[in-house]
N, C-alpha and C. Protein backbone atom coordinates (compact mmCIF):
# COMPACT_ATOMS: atom_id res chain seq x y z
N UNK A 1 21.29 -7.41 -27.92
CA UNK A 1 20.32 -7.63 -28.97
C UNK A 1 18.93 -7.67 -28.34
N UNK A 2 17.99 -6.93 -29.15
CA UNK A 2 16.56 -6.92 -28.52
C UNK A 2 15.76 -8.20 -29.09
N UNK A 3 15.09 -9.14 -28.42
CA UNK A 3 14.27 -9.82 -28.85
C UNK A 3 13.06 -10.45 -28.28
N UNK A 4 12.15 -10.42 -29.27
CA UNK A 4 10.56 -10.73 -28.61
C UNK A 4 10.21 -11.82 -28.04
N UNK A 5 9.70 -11.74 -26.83
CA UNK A 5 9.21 -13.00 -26.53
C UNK A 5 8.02 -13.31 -26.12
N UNK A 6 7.40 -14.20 -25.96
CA UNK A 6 6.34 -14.92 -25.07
C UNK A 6 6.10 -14.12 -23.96
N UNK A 7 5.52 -13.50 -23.30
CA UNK A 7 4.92 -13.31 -21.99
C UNK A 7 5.66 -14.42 -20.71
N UNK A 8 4.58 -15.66 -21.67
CA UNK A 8 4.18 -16.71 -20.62
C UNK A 8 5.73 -17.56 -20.68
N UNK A 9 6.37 -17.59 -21.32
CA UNK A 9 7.25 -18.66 -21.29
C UNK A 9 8.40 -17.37 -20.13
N UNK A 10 8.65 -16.74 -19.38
CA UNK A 10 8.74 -16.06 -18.33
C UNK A 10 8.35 -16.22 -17.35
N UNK A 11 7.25 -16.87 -17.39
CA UNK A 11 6.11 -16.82 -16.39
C UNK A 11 5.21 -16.40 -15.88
N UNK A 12 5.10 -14.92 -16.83
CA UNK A 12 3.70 -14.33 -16.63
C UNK A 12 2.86 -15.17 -17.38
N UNK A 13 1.42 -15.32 -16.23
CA UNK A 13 0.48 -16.11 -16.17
C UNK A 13 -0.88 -15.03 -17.08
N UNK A 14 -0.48 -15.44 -18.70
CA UNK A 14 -1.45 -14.61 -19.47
C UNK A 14 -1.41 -15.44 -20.61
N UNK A 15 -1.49 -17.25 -20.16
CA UNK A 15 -1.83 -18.04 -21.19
C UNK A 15 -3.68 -18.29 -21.16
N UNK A 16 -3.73 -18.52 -22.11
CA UNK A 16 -5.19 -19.30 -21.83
C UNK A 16 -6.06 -19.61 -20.78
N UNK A 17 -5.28 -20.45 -20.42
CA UNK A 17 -5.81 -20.80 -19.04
C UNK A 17 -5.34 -20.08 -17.50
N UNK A 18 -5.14 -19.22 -17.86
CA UNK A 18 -4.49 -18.24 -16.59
C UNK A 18 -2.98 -18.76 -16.39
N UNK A 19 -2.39 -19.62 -16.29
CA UNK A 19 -1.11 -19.48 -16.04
C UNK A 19 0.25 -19.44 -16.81
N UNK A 20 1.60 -19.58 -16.65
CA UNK A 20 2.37 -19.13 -17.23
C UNK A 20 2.73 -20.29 -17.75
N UNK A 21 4.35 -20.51 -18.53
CA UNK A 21 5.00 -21.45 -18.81
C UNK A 21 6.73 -21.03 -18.40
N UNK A 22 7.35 -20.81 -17.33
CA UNK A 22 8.01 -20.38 -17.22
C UNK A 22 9.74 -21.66 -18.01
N UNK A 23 10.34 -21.26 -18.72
CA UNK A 23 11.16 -21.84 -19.48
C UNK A 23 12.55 -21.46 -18.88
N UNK A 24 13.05 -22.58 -18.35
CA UNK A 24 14.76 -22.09 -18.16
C UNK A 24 15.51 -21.53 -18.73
N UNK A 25 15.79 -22.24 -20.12
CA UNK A 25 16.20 -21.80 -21.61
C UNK A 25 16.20 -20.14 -22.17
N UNK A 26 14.68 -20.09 -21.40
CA UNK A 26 14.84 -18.72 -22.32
C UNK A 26 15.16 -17.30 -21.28
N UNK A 27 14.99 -18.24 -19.91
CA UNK A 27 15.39 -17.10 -18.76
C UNK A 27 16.56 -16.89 -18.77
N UNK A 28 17.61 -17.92 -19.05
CA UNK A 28 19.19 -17.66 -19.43
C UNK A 28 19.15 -16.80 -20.68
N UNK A 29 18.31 -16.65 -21.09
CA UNK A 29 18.61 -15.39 -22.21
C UNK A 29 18.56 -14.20 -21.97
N UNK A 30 17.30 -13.77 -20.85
CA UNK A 30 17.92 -12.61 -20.48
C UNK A 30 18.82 -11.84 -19.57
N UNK A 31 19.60 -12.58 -19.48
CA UNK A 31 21.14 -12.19 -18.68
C UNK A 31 22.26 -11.98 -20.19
N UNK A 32 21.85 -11.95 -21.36
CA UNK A 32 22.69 -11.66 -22.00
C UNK A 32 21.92 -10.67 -23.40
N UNK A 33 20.52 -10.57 -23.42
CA UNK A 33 19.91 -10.09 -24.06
C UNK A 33 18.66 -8.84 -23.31
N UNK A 34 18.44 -8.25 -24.24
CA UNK A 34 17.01 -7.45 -24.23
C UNK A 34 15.53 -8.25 -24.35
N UNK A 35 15.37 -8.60 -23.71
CA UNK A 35 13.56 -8.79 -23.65
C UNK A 35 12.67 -8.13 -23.94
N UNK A 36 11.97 -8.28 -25.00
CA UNK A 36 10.53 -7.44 -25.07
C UNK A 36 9.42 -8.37 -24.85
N UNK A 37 8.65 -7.80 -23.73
CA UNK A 37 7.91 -8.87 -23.30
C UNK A 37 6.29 -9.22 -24.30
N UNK A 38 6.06 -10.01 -25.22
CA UNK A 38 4.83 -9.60 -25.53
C UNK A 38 3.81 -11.07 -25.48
N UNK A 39 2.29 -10.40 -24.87
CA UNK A 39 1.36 -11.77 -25.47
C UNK A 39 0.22 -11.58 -26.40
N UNK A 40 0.68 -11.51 -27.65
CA UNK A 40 -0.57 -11.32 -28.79
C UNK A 40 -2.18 -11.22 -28.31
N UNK A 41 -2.33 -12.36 -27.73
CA UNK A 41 -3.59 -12.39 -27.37
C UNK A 41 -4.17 -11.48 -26.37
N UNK A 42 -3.60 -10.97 -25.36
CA UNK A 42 -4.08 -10.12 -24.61
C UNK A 42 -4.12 -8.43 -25.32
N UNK A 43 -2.63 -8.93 -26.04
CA UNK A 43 -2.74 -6.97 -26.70
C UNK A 43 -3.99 -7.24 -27.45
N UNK A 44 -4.77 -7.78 -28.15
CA UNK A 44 -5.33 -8.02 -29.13
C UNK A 44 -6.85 -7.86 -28.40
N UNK A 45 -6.70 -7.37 -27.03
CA UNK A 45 -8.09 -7.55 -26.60
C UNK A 45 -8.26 -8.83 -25.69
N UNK A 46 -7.88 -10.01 -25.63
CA UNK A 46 -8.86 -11.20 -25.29
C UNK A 46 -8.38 -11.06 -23.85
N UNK A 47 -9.47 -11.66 -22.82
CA UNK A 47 -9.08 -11.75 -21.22
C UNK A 47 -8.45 -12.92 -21.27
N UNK A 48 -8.15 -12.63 -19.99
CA UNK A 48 -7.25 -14.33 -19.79
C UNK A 48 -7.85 -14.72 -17.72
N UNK A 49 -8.01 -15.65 -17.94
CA UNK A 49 -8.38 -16.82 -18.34
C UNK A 49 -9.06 -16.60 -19.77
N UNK A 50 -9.23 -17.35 -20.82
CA UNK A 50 -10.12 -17.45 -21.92
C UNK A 50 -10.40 -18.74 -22.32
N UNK A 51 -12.00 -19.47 -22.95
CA UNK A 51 -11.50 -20.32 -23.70
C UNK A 51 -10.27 -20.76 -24.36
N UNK A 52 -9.94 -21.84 -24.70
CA UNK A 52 -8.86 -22.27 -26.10
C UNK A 52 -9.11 -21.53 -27.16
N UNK A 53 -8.19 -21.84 -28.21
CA UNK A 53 -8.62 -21.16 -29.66
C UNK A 53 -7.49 -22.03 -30.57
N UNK A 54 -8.31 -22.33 -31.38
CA UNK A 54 -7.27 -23.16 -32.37
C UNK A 54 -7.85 -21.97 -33.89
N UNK A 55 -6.91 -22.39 -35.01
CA UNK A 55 -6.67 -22.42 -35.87
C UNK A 55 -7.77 -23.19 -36.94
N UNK A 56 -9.11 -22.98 -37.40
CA UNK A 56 -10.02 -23.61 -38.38
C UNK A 56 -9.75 -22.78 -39.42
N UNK A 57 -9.30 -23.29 -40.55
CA UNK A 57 -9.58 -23.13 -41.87
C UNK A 57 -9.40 -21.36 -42.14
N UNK A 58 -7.90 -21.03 -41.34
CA UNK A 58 -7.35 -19.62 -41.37
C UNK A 58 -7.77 -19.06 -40.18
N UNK A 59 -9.02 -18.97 -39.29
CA UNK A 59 -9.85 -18.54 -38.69
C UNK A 59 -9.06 -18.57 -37.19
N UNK A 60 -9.43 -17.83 -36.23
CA UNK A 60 -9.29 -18.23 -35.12
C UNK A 60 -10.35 -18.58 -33.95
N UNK A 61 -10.74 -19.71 -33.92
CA UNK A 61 -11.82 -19.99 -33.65
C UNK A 61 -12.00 -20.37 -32.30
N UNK A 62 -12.24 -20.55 -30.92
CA UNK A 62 -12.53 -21.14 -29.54
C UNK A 62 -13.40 -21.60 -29.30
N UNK A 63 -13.20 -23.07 -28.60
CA UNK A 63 -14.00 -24.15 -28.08
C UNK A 63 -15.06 -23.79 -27.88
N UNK A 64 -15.72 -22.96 -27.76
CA UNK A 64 -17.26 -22.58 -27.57
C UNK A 64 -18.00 -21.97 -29.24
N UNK A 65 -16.59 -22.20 -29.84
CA UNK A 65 -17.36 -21.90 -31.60
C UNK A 65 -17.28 -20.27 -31.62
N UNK A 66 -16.85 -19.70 -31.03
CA UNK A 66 -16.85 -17.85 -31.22
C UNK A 66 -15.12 -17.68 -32.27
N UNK A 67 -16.01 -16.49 -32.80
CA UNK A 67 -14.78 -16.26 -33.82
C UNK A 67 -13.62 -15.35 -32.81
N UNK A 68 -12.48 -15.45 -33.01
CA UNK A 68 -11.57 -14.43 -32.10
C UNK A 68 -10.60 -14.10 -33.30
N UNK A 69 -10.58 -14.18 -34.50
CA UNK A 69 -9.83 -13.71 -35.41
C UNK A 69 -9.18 -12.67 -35.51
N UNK A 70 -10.24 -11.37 -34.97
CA UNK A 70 -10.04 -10.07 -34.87
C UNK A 70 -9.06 -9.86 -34.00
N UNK A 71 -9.41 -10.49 -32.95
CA UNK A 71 -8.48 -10.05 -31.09
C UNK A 71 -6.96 -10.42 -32.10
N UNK A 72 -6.76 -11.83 -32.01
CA UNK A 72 -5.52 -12.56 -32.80
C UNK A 72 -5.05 -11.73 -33.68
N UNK A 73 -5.74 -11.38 -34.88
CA UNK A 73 -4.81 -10.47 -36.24
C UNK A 73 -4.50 -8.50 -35.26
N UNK A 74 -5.32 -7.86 -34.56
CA UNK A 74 -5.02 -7.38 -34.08
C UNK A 74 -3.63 -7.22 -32.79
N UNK A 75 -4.04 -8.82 -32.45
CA UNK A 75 -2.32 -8.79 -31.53
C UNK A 75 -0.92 -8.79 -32.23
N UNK A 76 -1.24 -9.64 -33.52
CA UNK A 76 -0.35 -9.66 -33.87
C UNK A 76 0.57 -8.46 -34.70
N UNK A 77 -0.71 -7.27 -35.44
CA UNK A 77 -0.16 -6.36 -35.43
C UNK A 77 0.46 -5.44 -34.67
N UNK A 78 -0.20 -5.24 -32.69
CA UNK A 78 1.10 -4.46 -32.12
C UNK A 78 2.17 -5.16 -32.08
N UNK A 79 2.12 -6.68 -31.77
CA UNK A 79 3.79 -7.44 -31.90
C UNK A 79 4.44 -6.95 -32.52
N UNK A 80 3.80 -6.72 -34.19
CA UNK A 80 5.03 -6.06 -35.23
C UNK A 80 5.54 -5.01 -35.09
N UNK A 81 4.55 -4.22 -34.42
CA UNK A 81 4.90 -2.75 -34.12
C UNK A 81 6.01 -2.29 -33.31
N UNK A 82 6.27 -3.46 -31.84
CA UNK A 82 6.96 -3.35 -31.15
C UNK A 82 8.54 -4.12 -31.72
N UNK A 83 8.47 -4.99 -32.80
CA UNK A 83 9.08 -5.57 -33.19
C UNK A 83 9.82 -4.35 -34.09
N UNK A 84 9.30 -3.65 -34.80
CA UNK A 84 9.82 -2.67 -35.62
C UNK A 84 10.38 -1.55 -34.72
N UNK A 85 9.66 -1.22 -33.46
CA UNK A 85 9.84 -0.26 -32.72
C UNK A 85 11.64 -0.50 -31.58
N UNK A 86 12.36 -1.67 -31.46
CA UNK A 86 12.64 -1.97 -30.96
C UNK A 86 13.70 -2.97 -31.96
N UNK A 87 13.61 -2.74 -32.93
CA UNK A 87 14.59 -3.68 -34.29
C UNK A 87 14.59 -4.96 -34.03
N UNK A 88 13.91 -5.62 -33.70
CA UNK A 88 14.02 -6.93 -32.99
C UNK A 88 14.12 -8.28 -34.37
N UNK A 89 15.44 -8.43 -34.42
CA UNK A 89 15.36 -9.38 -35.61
C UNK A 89 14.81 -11.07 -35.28
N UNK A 90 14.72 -11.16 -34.17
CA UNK A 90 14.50 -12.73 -33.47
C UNK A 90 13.23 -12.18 -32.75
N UNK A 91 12.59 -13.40 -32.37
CA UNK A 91 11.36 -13.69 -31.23
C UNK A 91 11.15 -15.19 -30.95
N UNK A 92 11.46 -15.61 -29.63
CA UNK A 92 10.84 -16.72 -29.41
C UNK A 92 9.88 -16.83 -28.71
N UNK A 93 8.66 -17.42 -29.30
CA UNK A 93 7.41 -17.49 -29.15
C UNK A 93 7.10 -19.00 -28.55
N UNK A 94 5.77 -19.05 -27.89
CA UNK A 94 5.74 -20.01 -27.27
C UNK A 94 4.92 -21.21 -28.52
N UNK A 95 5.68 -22.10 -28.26
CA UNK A 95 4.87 -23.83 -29.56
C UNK A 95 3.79 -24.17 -29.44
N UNK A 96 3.56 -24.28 -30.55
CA UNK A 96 2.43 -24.80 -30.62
C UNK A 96 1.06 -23.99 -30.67
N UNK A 97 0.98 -22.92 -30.25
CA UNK A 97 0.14 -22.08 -30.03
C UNK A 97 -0.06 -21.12 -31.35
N UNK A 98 -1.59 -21.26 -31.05
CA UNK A 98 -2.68 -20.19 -32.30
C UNK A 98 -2.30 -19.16 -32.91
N UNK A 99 -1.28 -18.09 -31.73
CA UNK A 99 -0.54 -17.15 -31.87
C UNK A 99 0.67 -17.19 -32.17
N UNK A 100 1.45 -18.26 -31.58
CA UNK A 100 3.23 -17.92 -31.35
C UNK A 100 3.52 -19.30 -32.02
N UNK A 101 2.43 -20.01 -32.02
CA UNK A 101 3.20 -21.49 -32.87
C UNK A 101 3.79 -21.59 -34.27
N UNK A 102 5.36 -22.16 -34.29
CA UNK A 102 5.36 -21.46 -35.77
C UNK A 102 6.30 -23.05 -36.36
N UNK A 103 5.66 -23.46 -37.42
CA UNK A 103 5.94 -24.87 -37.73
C UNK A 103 4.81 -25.82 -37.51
N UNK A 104 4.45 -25.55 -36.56
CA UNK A 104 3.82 -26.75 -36.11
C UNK A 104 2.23 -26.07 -34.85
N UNK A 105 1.60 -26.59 -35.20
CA UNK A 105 0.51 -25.77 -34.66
C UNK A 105 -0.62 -27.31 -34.25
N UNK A 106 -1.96 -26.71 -33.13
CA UNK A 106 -2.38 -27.73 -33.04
C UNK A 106 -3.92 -27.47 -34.05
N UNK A 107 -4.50 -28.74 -34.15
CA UNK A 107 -5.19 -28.82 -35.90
C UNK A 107 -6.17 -28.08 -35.83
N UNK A 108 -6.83 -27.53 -35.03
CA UNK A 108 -8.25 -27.26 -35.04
C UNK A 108 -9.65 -28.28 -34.34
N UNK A 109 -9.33 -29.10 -34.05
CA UNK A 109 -10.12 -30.25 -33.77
C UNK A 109 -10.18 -30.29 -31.86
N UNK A 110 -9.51 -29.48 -31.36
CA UNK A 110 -9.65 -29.48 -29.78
C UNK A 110 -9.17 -30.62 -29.32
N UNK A 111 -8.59 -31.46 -29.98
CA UNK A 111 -8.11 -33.12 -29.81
C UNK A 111 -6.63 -32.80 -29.19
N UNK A 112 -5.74 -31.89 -29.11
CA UNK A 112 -4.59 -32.37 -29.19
C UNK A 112 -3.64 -32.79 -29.91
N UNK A 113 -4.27 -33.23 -31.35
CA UNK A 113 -3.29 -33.32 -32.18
C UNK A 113 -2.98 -31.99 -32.78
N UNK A 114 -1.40 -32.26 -33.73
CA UNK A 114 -0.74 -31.42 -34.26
C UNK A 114 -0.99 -31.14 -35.22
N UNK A 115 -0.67 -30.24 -36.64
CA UNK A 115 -0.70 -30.06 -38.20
C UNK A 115 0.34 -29.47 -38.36
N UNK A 116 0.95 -29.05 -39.60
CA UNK A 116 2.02 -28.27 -39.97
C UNK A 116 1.29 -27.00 -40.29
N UNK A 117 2.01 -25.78 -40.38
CA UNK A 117 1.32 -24.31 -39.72
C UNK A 117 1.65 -23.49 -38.88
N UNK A 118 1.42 -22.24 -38.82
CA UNK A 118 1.54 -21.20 -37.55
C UNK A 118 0.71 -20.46 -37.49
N UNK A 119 0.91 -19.90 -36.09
CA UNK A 119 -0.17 -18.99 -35.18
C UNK A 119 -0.18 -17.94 -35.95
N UNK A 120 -1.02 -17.08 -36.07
CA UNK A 120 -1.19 -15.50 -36.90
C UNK A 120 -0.10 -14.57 -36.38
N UNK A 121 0.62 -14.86 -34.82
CA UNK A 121 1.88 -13.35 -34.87
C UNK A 121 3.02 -14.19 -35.10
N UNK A 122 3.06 -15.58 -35.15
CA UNK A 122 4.59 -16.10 -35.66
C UNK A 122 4.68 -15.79 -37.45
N UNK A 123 3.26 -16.25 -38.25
CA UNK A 123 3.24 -16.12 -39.61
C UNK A 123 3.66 -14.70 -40.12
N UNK A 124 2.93 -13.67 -39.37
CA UNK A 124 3.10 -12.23 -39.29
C UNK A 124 4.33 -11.93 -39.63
N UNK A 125 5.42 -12.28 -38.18
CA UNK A 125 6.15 -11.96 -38.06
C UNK A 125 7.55 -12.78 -39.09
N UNK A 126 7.23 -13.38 -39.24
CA UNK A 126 8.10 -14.48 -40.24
C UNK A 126 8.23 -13.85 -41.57
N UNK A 127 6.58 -13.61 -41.63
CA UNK A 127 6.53 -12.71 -43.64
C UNK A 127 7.46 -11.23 -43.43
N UNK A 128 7.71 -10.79 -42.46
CA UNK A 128 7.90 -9.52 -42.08
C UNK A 128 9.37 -9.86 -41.58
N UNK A 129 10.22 -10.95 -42.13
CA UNK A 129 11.87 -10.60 -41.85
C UNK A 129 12.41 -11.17 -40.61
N UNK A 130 11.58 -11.61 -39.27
CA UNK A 130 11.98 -11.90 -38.28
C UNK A 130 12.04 -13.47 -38.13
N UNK A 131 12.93 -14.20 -37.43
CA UNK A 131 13.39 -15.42 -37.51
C UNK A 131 13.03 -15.77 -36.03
N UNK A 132 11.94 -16.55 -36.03
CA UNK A 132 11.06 -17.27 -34.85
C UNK A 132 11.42 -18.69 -34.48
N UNK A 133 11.94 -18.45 -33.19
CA UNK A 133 12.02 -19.71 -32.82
C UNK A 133 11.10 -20.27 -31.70
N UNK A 134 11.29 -21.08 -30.77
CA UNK A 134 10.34 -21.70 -29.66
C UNK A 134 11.29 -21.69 -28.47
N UNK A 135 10.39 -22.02 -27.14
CA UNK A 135 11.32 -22.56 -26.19
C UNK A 135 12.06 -23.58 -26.31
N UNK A 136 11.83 -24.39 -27.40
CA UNK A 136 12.28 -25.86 -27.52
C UNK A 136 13.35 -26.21 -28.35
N UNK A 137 13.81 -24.72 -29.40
CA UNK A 137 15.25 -24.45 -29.89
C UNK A 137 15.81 -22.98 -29.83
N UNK A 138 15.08 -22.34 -28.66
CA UNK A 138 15.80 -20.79 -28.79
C UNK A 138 17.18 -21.24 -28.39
N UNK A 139 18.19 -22.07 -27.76
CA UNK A 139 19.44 -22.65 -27.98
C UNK A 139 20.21 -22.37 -28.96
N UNK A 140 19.42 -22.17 -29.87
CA UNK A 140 19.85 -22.07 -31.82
C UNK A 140 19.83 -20.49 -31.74
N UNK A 141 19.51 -19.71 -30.72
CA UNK A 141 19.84 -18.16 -31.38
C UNK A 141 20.60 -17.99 -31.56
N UNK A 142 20.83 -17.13 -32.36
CA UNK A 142 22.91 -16.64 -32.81
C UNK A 142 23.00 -15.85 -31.84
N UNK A 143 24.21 -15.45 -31.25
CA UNK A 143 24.63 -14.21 -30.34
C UNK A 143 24.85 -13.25 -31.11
């Protein structure tokens, strides 16, 4: 089975802040699955290292107040592309995040706290048929 994932939860270092999140969980997945490796934000244009970027009022906005909406809705359309290109009925995306957070997102406020919500390629991809999980229950994929 082909399914999308995070970049960074692998360990390629193309989060935010330059580095990765490498996840045990989801590295045992690919010994029994297809990986498609993707990180919204970079297809979408943005460098990495980059400011943060949260989620204001639909927007995608970064700590220095610049809009990145465009980069974001643009990543998230090749995700779909590759998602369609590749039948990929699952993706686990990394939590919490602007892009891949899906449930639960952080508020907009640069604080750290949480809201209920998702990143623009988990929402994307959710309206569009695919069933998103996180590092924190890809456990729950079906085989």
């Amino acid at each position: 089975m082909n399914i999308l994932v995070s970049s960074c939860l692998l360990g390629l270092n193309c989060r935010y802040c330059g580095n990765g999140c490498l996840s045990q969980a989801v590295q045992k997945l690919s010994s029994r699955h297809t990986i498609i490796l993707v990180c919204p934000e970079q297809m979408g244009g943005l460098p990495t290292p980059r400011p943060p970027v949260e989620l204001v009022n639909g927007r995608a906005v970064n700590k220095d107040g610049a809009d990145c909406t465009g980069q974001f809705q643009k990543g998230a359309e090749e995700v779909l592309k590759l998602a369609k290109m590749f039948h990929c009925q699952y993706a686990i995306l990394k939590c919490k995040s602007p892009s891949c957070g899906f449930g639960q997102i952080y508020d907009g406020t640069f604080s750290g706290k949480l809201t209920e919500g998702s990143g623009i390629t988990a929402g994307l991809l959710h309206k569009n048929g695919i069933t998103v999980f996180n590092e924190n229950n890809a456990d729950r994929l079906p085989e």
